[in-house]
PDB file of N, CA and C in Angstrom:
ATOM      1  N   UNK A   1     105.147 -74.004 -83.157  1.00  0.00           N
ATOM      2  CA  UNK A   1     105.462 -75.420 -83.182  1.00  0.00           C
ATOM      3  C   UNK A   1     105.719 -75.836 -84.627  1.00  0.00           C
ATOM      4  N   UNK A   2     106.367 -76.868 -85.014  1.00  0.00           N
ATOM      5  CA  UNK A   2     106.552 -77.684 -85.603  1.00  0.00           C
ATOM      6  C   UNK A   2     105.331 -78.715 -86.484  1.00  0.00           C
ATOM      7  N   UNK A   3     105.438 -79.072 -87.489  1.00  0.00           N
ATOM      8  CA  UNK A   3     104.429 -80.237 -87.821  1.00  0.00           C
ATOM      9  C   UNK A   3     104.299 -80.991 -87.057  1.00  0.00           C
ATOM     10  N   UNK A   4     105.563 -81.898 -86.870  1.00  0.00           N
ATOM     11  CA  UNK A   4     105.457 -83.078 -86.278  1.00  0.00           C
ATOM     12  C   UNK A   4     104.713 -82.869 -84.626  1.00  0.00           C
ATOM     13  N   UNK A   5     104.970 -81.964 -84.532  1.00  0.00           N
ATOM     14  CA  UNK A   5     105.042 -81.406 -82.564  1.00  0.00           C
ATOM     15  C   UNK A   5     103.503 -81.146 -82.744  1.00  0.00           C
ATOM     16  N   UNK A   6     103.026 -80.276 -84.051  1.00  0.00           N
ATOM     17  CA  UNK A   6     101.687 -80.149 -84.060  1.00  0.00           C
ATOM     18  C   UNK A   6     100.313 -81.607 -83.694  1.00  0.00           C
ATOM     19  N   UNK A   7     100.847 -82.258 -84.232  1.00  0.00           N
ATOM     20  CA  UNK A   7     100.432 -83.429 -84.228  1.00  0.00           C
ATOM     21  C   UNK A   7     100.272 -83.960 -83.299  1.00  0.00           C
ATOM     22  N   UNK A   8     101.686 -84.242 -82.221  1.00  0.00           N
ATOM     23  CA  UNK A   8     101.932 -84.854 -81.123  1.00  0.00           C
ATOM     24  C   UNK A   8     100.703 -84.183 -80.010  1.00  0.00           C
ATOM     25  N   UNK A   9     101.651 -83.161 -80.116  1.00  0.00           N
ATOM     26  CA  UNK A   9     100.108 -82.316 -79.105  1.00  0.00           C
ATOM     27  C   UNK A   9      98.983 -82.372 -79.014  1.00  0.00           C
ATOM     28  N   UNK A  10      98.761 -82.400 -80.451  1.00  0.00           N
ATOM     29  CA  UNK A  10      97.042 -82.490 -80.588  1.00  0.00           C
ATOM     30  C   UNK A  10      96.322 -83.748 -79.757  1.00  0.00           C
ATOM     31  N   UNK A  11      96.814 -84.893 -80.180  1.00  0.00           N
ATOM     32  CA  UNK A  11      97.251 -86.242 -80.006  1.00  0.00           C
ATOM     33  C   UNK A  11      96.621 -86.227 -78.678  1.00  0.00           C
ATOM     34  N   UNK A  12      97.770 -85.360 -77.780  1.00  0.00           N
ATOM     35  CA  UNK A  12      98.353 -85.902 -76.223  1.00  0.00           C
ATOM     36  C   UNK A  12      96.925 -84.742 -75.671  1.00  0.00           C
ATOM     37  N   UNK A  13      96.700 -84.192 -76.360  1.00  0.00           N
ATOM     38  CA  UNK A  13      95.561 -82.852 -75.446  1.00  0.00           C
ATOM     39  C   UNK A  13      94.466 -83.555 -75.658  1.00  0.00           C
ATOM     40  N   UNK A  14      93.882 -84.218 -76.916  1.00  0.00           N
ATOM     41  CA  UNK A  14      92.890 -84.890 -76.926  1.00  0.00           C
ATOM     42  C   UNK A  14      92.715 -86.066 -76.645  1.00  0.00           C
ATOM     43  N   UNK A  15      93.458 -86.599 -75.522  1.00  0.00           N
ATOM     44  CA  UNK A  15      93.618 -87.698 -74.912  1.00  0.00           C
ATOM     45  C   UNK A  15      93.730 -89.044 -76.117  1.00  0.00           C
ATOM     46  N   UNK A  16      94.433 -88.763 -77.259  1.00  0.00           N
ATOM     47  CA  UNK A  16      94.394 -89.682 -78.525  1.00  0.00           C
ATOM     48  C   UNK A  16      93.514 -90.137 -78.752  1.00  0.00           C
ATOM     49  N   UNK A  17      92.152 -89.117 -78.649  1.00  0.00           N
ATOM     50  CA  UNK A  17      90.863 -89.411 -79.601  1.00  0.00           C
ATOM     51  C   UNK A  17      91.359 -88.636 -80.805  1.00  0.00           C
ATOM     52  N   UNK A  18      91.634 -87.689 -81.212  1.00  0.00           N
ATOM     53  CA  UNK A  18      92.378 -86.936 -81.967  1.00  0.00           C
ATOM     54  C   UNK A  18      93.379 -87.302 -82.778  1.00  0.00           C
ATOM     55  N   UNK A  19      93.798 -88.315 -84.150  1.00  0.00           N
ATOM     56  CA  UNK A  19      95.194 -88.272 -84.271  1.00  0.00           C
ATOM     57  C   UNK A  19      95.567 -88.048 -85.515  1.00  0.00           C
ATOM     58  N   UNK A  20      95.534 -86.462 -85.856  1.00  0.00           N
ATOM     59  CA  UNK A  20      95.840 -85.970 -87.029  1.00  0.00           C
ATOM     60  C   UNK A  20      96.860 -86.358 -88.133  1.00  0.00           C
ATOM     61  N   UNK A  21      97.290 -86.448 -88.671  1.00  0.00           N
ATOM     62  CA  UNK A  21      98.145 -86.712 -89.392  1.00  0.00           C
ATOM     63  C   UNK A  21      98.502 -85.915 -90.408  1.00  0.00           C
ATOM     64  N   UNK A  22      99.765 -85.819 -90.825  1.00  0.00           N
ATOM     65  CA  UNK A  22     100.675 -85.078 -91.348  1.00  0.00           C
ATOM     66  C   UNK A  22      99.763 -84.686 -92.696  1.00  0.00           C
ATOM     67  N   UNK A  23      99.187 -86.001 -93.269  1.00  0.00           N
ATOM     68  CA  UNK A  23      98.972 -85.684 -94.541  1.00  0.00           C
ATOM     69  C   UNK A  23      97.570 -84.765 -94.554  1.00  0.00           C
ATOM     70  N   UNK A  24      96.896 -84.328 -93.397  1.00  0.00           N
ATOM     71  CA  UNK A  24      95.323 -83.733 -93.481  1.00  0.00           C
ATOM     72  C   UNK A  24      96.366 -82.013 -92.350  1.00  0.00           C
ATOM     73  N   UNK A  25      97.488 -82.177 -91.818  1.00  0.00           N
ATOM     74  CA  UNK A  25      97.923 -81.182 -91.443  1.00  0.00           C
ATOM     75  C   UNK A  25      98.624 -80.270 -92.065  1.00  0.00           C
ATOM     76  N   UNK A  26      99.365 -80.448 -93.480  1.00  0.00           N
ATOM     77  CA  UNK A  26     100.113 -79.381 -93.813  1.00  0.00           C
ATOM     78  C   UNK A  26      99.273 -78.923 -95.050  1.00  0.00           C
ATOM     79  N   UNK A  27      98.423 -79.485 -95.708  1.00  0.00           N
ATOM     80  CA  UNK A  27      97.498 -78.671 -96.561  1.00  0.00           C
ATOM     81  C   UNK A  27      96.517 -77.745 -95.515  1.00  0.00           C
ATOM     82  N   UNK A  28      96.309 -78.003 -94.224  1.00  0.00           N
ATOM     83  CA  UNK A  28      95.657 -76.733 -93.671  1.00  0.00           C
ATOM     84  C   UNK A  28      96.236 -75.794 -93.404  1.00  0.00           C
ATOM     85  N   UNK A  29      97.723 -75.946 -93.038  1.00  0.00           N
ATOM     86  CA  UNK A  29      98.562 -75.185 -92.515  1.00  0.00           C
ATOM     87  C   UNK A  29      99.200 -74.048 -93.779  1.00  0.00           C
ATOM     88  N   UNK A  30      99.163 -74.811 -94.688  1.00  0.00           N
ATOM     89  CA  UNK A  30      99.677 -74.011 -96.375  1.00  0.00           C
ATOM     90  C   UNK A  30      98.590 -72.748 -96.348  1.00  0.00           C
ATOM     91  N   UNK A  31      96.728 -73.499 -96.212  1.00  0.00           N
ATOM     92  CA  UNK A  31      96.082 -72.262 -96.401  1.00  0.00           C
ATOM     93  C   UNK A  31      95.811 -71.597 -95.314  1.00  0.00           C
ATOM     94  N   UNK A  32      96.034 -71.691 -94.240  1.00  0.00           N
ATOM     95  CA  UNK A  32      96.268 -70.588 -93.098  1.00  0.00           C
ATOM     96  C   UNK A  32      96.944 -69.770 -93.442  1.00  0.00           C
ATOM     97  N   UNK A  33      98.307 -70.289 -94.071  1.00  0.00           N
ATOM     98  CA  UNK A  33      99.649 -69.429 -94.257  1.00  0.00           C
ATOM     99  C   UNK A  33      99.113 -68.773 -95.522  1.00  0.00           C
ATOM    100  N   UNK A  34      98.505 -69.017 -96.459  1.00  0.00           N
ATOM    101  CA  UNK A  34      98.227 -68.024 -97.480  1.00  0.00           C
ATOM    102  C   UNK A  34      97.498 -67.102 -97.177  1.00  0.00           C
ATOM    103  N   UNK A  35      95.892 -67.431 -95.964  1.00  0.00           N
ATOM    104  CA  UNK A  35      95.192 -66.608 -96.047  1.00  0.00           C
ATOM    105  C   UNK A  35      95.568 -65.499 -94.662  1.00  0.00           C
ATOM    106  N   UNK A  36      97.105 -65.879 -94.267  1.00  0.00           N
ATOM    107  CA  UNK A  36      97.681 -64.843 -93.327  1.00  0.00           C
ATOM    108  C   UNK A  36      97.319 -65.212 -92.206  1.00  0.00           C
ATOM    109  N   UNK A  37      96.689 -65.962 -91.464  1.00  0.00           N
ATOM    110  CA  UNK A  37      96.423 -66.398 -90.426  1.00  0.00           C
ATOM    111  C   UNK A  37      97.628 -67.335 -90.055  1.00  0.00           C
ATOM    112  N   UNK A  38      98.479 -67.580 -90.567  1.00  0.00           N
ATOM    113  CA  UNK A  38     100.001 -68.256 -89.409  1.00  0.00           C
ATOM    114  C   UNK A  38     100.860 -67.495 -90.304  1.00  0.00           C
ATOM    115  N   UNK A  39     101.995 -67.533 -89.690  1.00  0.00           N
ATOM    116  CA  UNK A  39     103.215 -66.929 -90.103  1.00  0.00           C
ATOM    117  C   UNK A  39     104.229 -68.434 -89.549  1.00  0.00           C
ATOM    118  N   UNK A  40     105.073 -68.390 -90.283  1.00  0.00           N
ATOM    119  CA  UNK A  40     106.713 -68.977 -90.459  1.00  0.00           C
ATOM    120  C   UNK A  40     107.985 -68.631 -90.310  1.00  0.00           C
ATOM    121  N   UNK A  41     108.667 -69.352 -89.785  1.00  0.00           N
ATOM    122  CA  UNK A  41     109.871 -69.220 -89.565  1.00  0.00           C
ATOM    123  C   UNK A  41     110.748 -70.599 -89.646  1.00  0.00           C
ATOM    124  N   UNK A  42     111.680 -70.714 -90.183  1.00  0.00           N
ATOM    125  CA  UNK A  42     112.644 -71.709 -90.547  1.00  0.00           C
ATOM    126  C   UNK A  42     114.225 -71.526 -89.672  1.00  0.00           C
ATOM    127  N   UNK A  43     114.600 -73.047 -88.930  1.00  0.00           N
ATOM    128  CA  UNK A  43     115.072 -73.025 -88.252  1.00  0.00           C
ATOM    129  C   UNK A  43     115.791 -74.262 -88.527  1.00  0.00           C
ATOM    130  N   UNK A  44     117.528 -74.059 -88.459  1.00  0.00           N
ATOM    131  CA  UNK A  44     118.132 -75.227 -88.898  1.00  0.00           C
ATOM    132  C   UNK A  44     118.383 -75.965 -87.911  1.00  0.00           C
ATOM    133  N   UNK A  45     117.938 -77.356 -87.223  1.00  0.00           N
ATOM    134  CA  UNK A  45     118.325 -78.427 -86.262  1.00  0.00           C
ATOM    135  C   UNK A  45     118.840 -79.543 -86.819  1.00  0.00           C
ATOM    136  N   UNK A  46     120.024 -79.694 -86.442  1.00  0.00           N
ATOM    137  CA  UNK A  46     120.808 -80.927 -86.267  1.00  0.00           C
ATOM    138  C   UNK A  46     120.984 -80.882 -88.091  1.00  0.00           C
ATOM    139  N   UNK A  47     121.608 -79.460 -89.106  1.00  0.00           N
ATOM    140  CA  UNK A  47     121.666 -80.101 -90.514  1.00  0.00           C
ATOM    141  C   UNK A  47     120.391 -80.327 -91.024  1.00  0.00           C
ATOM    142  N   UNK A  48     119.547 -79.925 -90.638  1.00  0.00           N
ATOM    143  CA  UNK A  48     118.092 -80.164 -91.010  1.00  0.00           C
ATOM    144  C   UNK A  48     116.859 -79.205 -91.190  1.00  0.00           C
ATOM    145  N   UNK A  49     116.223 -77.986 -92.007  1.00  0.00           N
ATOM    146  CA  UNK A  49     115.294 -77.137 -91.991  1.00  0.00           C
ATOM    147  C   UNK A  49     114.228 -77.498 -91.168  1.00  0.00           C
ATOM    148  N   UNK A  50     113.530 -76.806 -89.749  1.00  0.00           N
ATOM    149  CA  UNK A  50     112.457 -76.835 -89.790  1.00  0.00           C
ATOM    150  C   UNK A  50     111.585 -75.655 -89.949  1.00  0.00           C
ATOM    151  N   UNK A  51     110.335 -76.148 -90.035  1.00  0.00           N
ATOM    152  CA  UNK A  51     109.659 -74.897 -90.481  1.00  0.00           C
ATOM    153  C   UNK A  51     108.723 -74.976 -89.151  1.00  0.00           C
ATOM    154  N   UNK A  52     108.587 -74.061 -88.898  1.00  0.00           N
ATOM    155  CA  UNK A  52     107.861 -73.635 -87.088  1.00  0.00           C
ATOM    156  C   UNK A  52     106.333 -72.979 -87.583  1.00  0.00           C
ATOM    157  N   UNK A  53     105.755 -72.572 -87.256  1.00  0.00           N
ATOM    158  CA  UNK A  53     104.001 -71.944 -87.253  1.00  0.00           C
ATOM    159  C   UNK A  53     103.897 -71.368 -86.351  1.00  0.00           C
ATOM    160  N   UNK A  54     103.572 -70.256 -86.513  1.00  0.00           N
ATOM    161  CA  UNK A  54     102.421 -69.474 -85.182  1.00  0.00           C
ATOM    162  C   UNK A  54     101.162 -68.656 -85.662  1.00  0.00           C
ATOM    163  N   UNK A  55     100.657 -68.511 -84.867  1.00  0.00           N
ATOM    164  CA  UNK A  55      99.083 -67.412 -85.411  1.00  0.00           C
ATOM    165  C   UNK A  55      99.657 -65.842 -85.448  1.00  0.00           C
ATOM    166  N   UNK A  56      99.240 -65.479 -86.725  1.00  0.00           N
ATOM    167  CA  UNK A  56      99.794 -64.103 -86.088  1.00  0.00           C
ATOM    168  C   UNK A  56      98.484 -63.290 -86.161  1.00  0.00           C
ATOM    169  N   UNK A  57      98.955 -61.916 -85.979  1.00  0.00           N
ATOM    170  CA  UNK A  57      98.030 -61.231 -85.575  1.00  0.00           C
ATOM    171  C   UNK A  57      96.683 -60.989 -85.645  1.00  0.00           C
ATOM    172  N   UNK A  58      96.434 -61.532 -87.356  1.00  0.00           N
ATOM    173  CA  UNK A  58      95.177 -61.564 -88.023  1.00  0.00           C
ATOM    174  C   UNK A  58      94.597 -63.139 -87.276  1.00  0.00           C
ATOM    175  N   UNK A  59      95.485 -64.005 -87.088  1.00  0.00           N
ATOM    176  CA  UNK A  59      94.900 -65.277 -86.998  1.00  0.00           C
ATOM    177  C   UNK A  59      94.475 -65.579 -85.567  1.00  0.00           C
ATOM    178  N   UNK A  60      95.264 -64.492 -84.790  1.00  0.00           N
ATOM    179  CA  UNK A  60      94.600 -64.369 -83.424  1.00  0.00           C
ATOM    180  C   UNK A  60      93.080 -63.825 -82.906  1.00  0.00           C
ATOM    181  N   UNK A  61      93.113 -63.021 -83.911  1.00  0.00           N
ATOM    182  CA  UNK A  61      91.503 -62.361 -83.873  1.00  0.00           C
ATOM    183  C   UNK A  61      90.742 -63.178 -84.412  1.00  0.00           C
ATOM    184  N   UNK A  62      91.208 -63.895 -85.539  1.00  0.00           N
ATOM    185  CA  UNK A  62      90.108 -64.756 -85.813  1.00  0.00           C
ATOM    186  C   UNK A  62      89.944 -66.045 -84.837  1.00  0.00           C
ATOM    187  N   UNK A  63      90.801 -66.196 -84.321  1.00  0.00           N
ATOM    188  CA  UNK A  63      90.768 -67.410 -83.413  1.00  0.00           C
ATOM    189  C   UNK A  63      89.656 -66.999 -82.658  1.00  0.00           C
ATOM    190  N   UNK A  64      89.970 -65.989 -81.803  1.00  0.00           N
ATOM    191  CA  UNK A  64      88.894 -65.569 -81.073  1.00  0.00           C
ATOM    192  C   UNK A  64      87.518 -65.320 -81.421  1.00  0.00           C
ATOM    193  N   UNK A  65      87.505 -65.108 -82.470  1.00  0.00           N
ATOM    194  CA  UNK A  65      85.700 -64.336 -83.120  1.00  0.00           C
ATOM    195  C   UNK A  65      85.045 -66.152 -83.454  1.00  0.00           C
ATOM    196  N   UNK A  66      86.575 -67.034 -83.938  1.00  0.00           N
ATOM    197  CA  UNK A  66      85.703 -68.303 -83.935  1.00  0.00           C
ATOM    198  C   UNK A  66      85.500 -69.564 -82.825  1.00  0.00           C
ATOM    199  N   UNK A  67      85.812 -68.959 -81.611  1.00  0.00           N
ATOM    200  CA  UNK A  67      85.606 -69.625 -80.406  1.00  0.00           C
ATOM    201  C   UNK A  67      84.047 -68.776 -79.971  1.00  0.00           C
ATOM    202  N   UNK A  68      84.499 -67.692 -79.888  1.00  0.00           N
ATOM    203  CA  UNK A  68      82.909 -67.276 -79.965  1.00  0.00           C
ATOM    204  C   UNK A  68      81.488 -67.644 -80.050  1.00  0.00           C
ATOM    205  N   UNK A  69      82.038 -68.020 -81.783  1.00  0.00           N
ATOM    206  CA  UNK A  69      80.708 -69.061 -82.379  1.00  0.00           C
ATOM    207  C   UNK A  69      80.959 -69.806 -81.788  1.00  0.00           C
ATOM    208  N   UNK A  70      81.868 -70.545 -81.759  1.00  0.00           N
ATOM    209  CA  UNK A  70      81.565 -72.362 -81.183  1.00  0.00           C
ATOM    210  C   UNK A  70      81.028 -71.718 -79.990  1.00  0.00           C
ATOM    211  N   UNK A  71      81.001 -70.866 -79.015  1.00  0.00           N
ATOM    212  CA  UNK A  71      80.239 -70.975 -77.625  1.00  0.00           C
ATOM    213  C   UNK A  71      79.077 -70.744 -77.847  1.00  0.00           C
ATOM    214  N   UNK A  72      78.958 -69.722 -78.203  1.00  0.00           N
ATOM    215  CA  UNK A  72      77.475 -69.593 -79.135  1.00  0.00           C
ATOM    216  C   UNK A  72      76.651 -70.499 -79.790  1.00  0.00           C
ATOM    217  N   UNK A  73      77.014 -71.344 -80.151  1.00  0.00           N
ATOM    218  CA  UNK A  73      76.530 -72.471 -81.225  1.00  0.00           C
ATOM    219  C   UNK A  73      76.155 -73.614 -80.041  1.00  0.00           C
ATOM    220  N   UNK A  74      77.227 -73.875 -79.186  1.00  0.00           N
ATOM    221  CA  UNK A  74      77.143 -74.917 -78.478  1.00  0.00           C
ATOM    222  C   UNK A  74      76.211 -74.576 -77.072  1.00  0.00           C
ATOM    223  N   UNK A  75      75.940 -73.320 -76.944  1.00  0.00           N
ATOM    224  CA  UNK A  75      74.943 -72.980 -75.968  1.00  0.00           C
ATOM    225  C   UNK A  75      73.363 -72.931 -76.539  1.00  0.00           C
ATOM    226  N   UNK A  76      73.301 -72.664 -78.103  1.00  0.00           N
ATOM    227  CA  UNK A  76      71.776 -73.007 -78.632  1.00  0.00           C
ATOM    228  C   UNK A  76      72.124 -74.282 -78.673  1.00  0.00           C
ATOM    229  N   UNK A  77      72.949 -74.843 -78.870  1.00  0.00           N
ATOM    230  CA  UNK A  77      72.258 -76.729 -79.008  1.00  0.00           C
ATOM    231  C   UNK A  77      72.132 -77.225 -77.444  1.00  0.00           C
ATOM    232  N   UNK A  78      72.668 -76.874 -76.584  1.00  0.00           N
ATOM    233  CA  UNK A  78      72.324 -77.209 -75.138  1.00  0.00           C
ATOM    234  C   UNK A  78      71.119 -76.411 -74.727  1.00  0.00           C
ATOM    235  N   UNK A  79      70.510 -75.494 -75.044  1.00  0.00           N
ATOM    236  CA  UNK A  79      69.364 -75.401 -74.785  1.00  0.00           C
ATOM    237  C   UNK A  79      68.170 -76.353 -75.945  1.00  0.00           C
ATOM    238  N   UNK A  80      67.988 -76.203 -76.872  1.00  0.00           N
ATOM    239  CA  UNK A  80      67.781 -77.173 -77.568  1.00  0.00           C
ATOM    240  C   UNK A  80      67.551 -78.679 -77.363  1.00  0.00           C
ATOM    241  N   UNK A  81      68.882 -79.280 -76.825  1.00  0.00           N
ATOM    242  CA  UNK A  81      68.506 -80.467 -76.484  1.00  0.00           C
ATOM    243  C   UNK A  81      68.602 -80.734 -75.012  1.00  0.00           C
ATOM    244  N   UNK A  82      68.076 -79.505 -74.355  1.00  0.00           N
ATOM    245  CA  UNK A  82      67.667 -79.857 -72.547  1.00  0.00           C
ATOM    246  C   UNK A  82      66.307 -80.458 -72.622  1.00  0.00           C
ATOM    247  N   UNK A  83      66.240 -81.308 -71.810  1.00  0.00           N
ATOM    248  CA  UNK A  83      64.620 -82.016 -71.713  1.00  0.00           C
ATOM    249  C   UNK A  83      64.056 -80.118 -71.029  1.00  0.00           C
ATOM    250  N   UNK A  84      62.957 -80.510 -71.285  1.00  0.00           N
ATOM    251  CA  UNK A  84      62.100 -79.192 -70.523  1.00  0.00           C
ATOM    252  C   UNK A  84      61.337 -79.960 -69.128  1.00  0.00           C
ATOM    253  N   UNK A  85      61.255 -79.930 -68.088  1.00  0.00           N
ATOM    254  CA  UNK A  85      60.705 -80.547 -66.960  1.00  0.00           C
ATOM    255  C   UNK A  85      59.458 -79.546 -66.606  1.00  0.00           C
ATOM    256  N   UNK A  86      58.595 -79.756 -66.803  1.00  0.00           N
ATOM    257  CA  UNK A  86      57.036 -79.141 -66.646  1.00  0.00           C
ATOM    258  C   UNK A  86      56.141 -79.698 -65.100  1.00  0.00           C
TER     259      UNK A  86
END
């Protein structure tokens, strides 16, 4: 996707509790892209460069190892904050 599309999506998936903006999205996206976790591609529409994003290979594994934690994380705080019924 796209910046702008990045955004939109986010937006529309998080029912617009979510509404990122350009200016907190492409400084993350710069250090993804440095630390190899997205890759680029540039694509001319309508007279116009865009620049597209995807995860690549490295950024896929990490995606995964960091959903992980979040399940992990979010299953000690739900035990944690279950009442205990005695």
């Amino acid at each position: 996707m796209y910046g702008y599309e990045i955004t939109r999506v986010v937006k529309e998936n998080s029912g617009g509790m979510i509404n990122l903006t350009e200016g907190a999205l492409y400084p993350a996206l710069h250090k993804l892209e440095a630390d190899g976790l997205v890759e680029t591609t540039i694509e001319q529409i309508d007279n116009r460069s865009r620049k597209y994003y995807r995860l690549s290979k490295k950024g896929k594994k990490e995606t995964v190892l960091r959903l992980t934690e979040l399940a992990d994380y979010l299953k000690s705080m739900h035990l944690l904050l279950q009442p205990v019924i005695k």
